[in-house]
N, C-alpha and C. Protein backbone atom coordinates (compact mmCIF):
# COMPACT_ATOMS: atom_id res chain seq x y z
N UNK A 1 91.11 -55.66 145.70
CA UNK A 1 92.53 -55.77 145.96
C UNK A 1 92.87 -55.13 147.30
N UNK A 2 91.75 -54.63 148.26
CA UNK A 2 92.34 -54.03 149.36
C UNK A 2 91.02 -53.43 149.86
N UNK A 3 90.45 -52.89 151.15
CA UNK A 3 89.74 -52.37 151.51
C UNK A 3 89.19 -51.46 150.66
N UNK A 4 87.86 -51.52 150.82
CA UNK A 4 87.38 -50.40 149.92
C UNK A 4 87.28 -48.81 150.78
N UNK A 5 87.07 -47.83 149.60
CA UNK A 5 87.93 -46.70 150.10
C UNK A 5 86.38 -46.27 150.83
N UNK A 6 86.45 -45.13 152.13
CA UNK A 6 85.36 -44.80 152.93
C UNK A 6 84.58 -43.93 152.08
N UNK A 7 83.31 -43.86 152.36
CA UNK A 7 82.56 -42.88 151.71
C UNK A 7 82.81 -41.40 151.89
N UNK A 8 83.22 -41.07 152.75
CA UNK A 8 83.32 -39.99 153.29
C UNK A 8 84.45 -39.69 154.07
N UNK A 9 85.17 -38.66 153.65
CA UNK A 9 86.65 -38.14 154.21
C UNK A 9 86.65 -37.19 155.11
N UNK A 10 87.15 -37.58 156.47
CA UNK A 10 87.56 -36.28 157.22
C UNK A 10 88.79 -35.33 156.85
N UNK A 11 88.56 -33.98 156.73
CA UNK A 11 89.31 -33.32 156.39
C UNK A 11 90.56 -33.11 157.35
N UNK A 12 91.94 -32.87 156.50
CA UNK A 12 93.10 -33.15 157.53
C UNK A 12 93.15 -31.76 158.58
N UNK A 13 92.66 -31.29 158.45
CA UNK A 13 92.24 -29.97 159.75
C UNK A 13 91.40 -30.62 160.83
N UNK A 14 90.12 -31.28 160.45
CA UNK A 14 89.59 -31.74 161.20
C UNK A 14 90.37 -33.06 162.12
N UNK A 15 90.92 -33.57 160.95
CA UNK A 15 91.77 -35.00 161.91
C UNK A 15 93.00 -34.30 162.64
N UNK A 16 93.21 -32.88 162.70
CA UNK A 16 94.44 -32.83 163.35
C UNK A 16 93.98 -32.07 164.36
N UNK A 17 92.41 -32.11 164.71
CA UNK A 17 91.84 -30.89 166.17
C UNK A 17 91.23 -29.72 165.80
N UNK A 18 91.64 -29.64 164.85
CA UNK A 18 90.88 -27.84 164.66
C UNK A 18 90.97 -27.35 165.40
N UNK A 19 92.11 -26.99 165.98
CA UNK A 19 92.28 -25.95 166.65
C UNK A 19 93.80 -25.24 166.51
N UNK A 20 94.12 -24.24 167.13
CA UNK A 20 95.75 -23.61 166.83
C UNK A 20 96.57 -24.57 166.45
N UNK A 21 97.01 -25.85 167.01
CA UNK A 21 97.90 -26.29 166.42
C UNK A 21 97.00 -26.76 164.80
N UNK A 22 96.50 -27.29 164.51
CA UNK A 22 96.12 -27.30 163.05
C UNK A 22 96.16 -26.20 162.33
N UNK A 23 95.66 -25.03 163.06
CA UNK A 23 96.00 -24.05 162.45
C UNK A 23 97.39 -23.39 161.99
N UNK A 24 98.49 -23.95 162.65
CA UNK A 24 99.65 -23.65 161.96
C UNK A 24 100.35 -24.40 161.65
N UNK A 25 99.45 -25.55 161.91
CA UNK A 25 100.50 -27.17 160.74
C UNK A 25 100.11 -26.66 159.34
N UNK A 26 98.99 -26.26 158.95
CA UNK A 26 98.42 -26.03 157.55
C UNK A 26 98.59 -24.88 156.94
N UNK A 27 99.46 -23.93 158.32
CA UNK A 27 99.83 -22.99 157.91
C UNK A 27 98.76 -21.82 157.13
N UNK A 28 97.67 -21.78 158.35
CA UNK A 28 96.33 -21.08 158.12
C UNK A 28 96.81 -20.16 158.79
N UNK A 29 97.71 -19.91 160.09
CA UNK A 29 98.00 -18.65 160.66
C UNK A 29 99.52 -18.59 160.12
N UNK A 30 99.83 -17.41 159.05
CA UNK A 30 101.16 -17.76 158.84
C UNK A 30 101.86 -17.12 160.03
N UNK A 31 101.68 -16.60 160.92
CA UNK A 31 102.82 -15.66 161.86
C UNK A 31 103.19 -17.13 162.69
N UNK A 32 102.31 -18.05 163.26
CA UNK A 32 102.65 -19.06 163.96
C UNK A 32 103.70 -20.02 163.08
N UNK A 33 103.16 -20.28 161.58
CA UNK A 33 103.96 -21.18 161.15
C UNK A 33 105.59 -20.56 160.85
N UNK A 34 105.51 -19.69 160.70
CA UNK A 34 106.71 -19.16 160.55
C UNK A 34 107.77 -18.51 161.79
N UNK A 35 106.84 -18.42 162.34
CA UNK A 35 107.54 -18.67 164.06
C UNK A 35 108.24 -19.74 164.57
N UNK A 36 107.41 -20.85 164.04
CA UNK A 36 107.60 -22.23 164.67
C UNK A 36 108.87 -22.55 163.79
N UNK A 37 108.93 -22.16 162.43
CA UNK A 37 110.56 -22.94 161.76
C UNK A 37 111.38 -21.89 161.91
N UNK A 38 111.25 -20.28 162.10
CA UNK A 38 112.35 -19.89 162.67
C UNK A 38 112.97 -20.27 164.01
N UNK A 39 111.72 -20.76 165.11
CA UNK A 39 112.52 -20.75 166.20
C UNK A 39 113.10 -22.52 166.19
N UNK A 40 112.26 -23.33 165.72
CA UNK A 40 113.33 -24.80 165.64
C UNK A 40 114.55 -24.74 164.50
N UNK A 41 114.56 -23.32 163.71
CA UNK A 41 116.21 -23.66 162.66
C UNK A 41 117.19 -22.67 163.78
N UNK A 42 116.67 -21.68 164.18
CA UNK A 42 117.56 -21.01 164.86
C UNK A 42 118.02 -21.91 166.32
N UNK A 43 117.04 -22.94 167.03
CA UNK A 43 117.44 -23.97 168.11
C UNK A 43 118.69 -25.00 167.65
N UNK A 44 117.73 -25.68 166.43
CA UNK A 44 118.93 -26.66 165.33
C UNK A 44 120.60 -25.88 164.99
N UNK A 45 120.34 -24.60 164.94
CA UNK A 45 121.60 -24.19 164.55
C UNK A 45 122.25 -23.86 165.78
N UNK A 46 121.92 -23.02 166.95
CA UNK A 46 122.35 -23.02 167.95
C UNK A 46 123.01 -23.89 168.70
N UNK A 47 122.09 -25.42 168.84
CA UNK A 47 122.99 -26.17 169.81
C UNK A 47 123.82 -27.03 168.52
N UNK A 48 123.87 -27.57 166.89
CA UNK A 48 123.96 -28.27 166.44
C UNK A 48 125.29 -27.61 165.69
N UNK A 49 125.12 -26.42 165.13
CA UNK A 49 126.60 -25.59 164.39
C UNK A 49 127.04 -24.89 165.35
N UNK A 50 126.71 -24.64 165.86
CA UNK A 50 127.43 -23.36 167.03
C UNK A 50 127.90 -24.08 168.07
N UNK A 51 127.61 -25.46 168.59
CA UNK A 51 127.98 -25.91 169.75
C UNK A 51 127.48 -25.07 171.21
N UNK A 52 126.41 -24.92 171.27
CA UNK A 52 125.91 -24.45 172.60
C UNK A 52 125.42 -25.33 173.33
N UNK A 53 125.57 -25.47 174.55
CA UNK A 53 125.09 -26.76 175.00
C UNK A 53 123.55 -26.09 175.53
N UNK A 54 122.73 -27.40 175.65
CA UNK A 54 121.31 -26.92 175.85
C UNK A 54 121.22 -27.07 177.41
N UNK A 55 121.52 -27.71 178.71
CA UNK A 55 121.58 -27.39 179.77
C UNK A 55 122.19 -25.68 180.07
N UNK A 56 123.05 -25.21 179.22
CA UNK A 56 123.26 -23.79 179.48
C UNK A 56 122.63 -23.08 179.08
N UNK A 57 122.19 -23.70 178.10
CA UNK A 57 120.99 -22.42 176.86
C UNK A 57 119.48 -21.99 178.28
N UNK A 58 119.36 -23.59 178.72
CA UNK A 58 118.17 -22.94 179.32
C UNK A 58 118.64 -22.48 180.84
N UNK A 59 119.53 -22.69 181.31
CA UNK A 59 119.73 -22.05 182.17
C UNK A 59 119.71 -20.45 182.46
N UNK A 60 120.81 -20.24 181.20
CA UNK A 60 120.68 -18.31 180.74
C UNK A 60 119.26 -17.79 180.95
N UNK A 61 118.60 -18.72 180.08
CA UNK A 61 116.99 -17.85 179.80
C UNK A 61 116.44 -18.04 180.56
N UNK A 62 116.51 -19.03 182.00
CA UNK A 62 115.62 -18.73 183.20
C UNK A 62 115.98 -17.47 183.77
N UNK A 63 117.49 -17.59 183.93
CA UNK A 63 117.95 -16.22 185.00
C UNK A 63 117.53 -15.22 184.37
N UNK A 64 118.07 -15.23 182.75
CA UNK A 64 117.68 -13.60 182.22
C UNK A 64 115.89 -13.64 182.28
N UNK A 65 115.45 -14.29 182.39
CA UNK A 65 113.99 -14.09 182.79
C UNK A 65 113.36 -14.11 183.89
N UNK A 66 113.85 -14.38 185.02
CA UNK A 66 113.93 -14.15 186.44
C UNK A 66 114.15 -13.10 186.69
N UNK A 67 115.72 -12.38 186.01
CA UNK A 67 116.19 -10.72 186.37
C UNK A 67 115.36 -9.84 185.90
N UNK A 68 114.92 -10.13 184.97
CA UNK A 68 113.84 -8.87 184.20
C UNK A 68 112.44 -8.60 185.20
N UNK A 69 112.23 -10.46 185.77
CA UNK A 69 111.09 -10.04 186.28
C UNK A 69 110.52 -9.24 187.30
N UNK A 70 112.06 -9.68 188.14
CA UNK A 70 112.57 -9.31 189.72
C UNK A 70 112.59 -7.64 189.59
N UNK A 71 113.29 -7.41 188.57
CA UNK A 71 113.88 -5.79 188.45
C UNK A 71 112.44 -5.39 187.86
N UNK A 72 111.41 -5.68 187.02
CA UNK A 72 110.08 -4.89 186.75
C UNK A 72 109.58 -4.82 187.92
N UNK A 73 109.20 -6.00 188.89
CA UNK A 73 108.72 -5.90 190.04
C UNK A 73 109.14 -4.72 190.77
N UNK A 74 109.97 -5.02 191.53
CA UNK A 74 110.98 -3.37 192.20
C UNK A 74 110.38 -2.32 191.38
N UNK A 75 110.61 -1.92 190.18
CA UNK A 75 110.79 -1.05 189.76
C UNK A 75 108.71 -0.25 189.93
N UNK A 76 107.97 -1.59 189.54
CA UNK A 76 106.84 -1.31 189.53
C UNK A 76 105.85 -0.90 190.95
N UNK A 77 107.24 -1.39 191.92
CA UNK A 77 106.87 -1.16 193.35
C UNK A 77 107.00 0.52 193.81
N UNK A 78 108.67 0.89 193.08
CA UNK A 78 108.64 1.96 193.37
C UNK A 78 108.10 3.17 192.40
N UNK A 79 107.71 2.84 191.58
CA UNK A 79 106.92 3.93 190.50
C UNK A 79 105.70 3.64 190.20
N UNK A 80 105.12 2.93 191.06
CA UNK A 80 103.65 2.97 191.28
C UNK A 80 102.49 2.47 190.35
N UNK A 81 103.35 1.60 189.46
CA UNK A 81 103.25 0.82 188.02
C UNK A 81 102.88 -0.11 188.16
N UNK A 82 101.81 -1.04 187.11
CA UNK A 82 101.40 -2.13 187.50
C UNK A 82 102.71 -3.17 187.38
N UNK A 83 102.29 -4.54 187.97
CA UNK A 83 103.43 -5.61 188.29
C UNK A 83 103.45 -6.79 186.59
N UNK A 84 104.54 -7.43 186.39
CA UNK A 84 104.22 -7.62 185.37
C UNK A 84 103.37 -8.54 185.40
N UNK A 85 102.59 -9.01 183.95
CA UNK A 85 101.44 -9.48 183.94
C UNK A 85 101.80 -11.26 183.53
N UNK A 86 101.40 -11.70 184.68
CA UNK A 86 101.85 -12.80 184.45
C UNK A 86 100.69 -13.93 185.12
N UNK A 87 100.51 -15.15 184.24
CA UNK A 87 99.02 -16.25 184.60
C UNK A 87 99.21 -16.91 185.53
N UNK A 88 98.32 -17.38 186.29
CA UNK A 88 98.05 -18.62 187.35
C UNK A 88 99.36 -19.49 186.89
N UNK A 89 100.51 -19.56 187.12
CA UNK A 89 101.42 -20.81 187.39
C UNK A 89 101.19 -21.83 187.97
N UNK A 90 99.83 -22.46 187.53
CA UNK A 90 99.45 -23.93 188.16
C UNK A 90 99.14 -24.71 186.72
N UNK A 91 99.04 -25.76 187.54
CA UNK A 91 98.42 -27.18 186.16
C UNK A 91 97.52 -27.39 186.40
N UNK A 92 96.05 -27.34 185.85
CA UNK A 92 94.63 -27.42 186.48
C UNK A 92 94.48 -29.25 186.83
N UNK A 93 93.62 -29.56 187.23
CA UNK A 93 93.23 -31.10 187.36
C UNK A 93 92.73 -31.82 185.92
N UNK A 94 92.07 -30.45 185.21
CA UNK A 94 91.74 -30.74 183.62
C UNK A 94 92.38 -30.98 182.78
N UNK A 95 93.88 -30.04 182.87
CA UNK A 95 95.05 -30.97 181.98
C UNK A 95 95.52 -31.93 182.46
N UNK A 96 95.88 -32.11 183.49
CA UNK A 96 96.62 -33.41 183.75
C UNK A 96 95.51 -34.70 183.75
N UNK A 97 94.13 -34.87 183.82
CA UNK A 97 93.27 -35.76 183.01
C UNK A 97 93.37 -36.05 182.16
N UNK A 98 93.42 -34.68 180.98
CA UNK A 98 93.63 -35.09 179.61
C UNK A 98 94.61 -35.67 179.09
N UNK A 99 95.80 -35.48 179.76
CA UNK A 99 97.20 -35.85 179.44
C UNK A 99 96.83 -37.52 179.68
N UNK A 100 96.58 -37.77 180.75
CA UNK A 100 96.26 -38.92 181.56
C UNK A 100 95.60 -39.86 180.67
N UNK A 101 94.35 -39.45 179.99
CA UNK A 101 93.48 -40.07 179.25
C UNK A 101 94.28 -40.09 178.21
N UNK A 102 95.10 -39.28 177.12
CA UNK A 102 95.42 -40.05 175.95
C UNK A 102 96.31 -40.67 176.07
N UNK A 103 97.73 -40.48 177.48
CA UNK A 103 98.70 -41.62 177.58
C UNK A 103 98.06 -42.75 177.78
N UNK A 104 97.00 -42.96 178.14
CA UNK A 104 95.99 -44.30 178.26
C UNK A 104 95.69 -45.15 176.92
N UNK A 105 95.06 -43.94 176.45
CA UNK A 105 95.10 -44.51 174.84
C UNK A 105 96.09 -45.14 174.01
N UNK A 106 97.06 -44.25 174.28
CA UNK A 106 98.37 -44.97 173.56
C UNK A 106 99.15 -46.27 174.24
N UNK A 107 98.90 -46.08 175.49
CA UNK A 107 99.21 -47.29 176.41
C UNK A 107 98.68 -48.57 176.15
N UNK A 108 97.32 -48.34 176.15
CA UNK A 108 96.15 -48.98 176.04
C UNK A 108 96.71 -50.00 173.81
N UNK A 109 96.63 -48.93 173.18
CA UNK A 109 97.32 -50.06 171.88
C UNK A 109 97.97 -50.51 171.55
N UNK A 110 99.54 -49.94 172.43
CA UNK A 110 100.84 -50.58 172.63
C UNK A 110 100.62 -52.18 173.00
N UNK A 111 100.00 -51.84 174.25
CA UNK A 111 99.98 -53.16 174.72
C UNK A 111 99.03 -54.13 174.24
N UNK A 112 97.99 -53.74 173.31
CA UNK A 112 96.68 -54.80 172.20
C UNK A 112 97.49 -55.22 171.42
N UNK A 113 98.72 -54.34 170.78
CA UNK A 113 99.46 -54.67 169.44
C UNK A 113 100.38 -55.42 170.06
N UNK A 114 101.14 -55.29 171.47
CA UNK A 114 101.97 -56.69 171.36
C UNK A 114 101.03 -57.82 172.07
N UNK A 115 99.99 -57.60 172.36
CA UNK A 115 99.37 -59.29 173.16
C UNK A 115 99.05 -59.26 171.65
N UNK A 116 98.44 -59.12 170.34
CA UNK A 116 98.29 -59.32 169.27
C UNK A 116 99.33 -60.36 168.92
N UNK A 117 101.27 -59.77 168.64
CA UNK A 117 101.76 -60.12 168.32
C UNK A 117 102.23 -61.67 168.80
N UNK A 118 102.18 -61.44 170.50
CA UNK A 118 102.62 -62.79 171.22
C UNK A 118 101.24 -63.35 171.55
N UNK A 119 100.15 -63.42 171.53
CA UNK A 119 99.40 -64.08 172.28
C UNK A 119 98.35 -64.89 170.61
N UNK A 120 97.97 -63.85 169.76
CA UNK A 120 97.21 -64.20 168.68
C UNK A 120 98.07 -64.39 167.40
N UNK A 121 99.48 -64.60 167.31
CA UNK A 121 100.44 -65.00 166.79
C UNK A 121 100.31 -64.39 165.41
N UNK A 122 99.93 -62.77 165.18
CA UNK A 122 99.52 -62.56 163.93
C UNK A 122 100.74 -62.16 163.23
N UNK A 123 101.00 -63.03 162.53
CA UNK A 123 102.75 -63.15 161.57
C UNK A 123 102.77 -61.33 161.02
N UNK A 124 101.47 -61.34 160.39
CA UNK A 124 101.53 -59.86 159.42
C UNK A 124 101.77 -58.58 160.14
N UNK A 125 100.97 -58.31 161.61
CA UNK A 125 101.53 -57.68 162.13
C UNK A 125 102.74 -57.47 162.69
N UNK A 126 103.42 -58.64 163.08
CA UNK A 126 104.44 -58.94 163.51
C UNK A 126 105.50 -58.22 162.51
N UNK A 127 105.17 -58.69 161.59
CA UNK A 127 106.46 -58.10 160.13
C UNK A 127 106.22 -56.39 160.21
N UNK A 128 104.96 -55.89 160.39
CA UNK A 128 104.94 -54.62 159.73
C UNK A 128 105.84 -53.88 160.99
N UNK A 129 105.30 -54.05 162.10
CA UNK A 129 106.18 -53.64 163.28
C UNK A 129 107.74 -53.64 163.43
N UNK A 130 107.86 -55.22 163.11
CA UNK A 130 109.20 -55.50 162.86
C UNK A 130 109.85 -54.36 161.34
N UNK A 131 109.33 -54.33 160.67
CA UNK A 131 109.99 -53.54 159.47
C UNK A 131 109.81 -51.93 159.92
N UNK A 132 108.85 -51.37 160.47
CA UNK A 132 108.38 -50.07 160.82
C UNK A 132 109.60 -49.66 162.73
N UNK A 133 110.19 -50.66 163.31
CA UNK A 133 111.22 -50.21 164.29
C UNK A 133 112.59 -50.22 163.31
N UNK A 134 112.42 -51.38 162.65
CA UNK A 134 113.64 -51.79 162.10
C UNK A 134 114.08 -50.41 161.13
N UNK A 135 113.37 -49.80 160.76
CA UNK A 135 113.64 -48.58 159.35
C UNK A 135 113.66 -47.03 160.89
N UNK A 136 112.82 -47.68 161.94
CA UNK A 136 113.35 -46.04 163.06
C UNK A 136 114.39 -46.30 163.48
N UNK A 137 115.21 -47.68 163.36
CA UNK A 137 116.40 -47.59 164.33
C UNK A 137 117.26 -47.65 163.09
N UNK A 138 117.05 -47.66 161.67
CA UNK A 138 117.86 -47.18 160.98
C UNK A 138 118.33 -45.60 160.26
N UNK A 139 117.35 -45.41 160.37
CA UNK A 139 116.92 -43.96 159.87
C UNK A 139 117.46 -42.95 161.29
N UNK A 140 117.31 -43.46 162.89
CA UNK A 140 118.01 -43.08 163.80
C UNK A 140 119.43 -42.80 163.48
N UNK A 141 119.75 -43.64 163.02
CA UNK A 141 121.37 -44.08 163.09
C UNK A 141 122.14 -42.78 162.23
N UNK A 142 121.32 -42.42 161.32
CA UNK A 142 122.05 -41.20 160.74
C UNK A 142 121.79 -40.22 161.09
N UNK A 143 121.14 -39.76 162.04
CA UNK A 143 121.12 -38.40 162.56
C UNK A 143 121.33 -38.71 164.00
N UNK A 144 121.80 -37.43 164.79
CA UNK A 144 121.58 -37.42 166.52
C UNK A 144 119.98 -37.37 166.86
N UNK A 145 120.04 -37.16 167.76
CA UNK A 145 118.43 -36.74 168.72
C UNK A 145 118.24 -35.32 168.25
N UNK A 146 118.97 -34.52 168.38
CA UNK A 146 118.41 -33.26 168.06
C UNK A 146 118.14 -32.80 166.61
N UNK A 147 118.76 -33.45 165.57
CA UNK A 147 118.47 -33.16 163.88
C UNK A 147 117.23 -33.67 163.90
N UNK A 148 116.99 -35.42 164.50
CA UNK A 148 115.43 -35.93 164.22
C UNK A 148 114.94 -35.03 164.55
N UNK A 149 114.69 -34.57 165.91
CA UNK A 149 113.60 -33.28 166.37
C UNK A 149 113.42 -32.12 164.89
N UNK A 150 114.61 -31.60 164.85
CA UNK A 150 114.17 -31.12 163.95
C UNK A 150 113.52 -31.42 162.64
N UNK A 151 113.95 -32.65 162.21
CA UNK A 151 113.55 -33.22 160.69
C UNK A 151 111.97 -33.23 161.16
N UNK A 152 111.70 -33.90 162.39
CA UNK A 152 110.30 -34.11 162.44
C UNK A 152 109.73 -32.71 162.71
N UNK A 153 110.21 -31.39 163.19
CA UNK A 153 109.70 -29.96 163.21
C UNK A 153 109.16 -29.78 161.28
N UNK A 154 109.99 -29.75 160.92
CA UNK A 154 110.36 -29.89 159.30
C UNK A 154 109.05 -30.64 158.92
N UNK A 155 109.41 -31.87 159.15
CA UNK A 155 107.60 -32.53 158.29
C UNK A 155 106.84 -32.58 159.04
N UNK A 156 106.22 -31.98 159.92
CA UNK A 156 105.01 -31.80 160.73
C UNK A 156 104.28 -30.53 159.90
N UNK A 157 105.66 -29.22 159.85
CA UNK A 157 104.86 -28.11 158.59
C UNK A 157 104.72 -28.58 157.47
N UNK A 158 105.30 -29.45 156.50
CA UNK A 158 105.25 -29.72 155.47
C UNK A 158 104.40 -30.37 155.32
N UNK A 159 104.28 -31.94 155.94
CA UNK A 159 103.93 -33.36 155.27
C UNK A 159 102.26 -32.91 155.28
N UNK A 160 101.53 -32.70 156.77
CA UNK A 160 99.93 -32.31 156.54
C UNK A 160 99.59 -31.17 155.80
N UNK A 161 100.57 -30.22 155.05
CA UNK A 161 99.84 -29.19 154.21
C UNK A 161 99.85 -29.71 152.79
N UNK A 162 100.93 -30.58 152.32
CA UNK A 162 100.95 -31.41 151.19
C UNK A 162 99.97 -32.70 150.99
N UNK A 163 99.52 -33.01 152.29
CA UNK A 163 98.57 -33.78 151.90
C UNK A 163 97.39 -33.16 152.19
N UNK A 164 97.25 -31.95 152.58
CA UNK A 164 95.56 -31.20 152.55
C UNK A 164 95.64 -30.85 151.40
N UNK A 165 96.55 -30.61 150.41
CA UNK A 165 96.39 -29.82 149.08
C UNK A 165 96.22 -31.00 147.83
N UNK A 166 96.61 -32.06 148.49
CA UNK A 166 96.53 -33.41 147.14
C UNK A 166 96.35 -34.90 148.01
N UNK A 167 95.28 -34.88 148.49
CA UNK A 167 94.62 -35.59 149.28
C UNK A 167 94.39 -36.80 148.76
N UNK A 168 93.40 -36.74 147.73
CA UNK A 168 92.77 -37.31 146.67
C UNK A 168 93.93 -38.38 146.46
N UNK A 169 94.94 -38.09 145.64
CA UNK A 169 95.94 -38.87 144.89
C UNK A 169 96.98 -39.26 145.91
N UNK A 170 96.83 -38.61 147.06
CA UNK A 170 97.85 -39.60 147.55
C UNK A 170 96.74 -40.40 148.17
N UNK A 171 95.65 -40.66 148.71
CA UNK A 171 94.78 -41.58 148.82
C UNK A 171 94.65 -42.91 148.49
N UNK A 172 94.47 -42.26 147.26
CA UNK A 172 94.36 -43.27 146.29
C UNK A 172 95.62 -44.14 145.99
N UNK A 173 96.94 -43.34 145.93
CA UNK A 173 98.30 -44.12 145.80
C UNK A 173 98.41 -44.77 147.21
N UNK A 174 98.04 -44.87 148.67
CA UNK A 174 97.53 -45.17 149.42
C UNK A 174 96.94 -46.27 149.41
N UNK A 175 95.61 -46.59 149.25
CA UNK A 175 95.57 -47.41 149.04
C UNK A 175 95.29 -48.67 148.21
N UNK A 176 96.17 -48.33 146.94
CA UNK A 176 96.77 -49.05 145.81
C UNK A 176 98.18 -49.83 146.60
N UNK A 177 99.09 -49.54 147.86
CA UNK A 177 99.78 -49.88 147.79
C UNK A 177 99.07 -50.76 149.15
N UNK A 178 98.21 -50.23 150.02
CA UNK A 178 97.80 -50.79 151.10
C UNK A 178 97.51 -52.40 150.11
N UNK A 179 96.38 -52.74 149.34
CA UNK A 179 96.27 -53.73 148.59
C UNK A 179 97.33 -54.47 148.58
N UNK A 180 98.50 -54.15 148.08
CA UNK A 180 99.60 -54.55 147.29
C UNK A 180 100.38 -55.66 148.86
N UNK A 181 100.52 -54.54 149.43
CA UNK A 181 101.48 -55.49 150.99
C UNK A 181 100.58 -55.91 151.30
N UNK A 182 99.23 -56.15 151.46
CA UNK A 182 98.10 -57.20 152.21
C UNK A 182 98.40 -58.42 151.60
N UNK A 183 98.22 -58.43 149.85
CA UNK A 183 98.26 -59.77 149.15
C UNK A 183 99.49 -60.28 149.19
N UNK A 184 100.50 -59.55 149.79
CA UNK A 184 102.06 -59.51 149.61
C UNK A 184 101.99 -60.61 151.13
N UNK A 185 101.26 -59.47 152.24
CA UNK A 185 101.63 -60.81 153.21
C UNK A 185 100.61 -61.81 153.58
N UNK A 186 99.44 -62.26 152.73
CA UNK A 186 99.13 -63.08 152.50
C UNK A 186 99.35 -64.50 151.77
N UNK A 187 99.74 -63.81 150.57
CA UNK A 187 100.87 -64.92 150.31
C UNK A 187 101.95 -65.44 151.07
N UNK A 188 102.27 -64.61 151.48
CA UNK A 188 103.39 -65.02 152.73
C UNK A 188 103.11 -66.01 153.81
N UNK A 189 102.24 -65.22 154.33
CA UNK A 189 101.59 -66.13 155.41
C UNK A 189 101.23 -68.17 154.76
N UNK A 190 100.86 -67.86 153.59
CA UNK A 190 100.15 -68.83 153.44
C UNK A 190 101.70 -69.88 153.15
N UNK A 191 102.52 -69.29 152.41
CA UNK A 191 103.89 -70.41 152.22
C UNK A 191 104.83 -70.74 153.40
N UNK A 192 104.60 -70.01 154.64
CA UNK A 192 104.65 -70.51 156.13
C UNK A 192 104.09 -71.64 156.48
N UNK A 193 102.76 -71.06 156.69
CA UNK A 193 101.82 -72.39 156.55
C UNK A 193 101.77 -73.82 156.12
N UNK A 194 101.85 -73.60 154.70
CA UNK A 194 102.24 -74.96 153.93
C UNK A 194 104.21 -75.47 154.01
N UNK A 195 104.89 -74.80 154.94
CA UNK A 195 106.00 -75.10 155.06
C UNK A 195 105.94 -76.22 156.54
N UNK A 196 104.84 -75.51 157.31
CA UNK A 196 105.02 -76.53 158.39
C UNK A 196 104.36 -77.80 158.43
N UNK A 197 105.21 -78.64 158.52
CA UNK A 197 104.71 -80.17 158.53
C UNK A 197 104.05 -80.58 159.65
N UNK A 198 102.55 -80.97 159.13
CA UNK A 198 101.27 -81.74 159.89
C UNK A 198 101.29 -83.01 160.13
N UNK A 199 101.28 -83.47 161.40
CA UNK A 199 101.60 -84.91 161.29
C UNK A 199 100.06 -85.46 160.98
N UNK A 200 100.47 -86.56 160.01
CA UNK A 200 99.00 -87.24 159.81
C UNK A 200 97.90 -88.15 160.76
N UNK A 201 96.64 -88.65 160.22
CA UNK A 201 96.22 -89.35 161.47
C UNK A 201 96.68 -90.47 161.77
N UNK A 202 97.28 -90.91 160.82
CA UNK A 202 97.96 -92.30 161.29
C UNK A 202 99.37 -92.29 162.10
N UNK A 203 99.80 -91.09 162.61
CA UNK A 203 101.25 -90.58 163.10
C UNK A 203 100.57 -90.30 164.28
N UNK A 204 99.00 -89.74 164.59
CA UNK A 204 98.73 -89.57 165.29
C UNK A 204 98.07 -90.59 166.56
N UNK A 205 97.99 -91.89 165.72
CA UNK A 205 97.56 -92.75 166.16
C UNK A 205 98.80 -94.02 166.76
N UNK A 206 99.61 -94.01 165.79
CA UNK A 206 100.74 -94.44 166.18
C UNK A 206 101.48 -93.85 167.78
N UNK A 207 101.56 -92.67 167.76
CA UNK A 207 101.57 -91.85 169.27
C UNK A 207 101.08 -92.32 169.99
């Protein structure tokens, strides 16, 4: 009824990098994960109940972080104190590759999935796309830009620690339903098909 399931599962730590950020999507370092939803509910509440606008928000925190730095400096000049400690302020050539290489990637399937859609006329993809913008530009519609950010702050901690803890069963409910919309748009496909009228060989000969 649907692809059969893989022999072997990568674990959702492993599919998310193994590294710090996995580590506090799964909420393996709790000081990070709990960092991360105090500081996006206290952002959400700031510009969203309080009305702060965010061009001012970051403006404040450059200067007040400019003045502190300016005034340690001086201060470290004249009391003979080290300066504050602060990293190379550059972008190496290594990140901006990497950046480079996965906007590629994603570039790179954007554009397979629509020559897919217009060039290899695949109806099924066509629908899932079509139903998968159609439910973001609805699901848009009830929140601003800044609640989504947050909703998606919200299930980024949640959604991968609920599925590292019950993997198995949602898997499996997975793909029980993957099955279900394949034969769903197979059938589909196929009463398209038999909807469009073939002219025969004798229509063709008549021509």
């Amino acid at each position: 009824m649907g692809d059969s399931k893989p022999s072997h599962r990568i674990s959702v730590h492993q599919a998310l990098g193994g590294g710090l950020v996995a580590d506090i999507l799964l909420w393996k370092k709790w000081c990070g994960g709990v960092g991360g939803l105090a500081s996006a509910t206290a952002l959400w509440f700031l510009f969203e109940r309080a009305g702060y606008n965010f061009l001012t928000f970051v403006a404040n925190v450059l200067l007040l972080l400019v003045v502190i730095l300016f005034f340690w400096a001086k201060a470290a000049s004249l009391l003979n104190r080290p300066l504050p400690p602060l990293p190379d302020l550059e972008v190496s050539e290594e990140s901006v590759r990497k950046a480079a290489e996965v906007l590629q990637i994603w570039l790179n399937r954007a554009l397979a999935i629509a020559r897919d859609i217009a060039i290899g006329r695949n109806l099924t993809l066509f629908l899932q796309i079509a139903a998968a913008l159609w439910f973001m530009s609805y699901f848009g519609s009830l929140f601003n830009f800044l609640t989504l950010i947050y909703v998606g702050v919200l299930l980024s901690l949640s959604v991968p620690l609920l599925y590292d803890k019950y993997q198995d069963q949602i898997d499996d409910k997975l793909y029980m339903m993957h099955g279900i919309v394949q034969a769903q748009c197979k059938k589909f496909d196929n009463n398209i098909l038999r909807s469009i009228p073939i002219p025969s060989n004798k229509q063709k000969k008549m021509q």
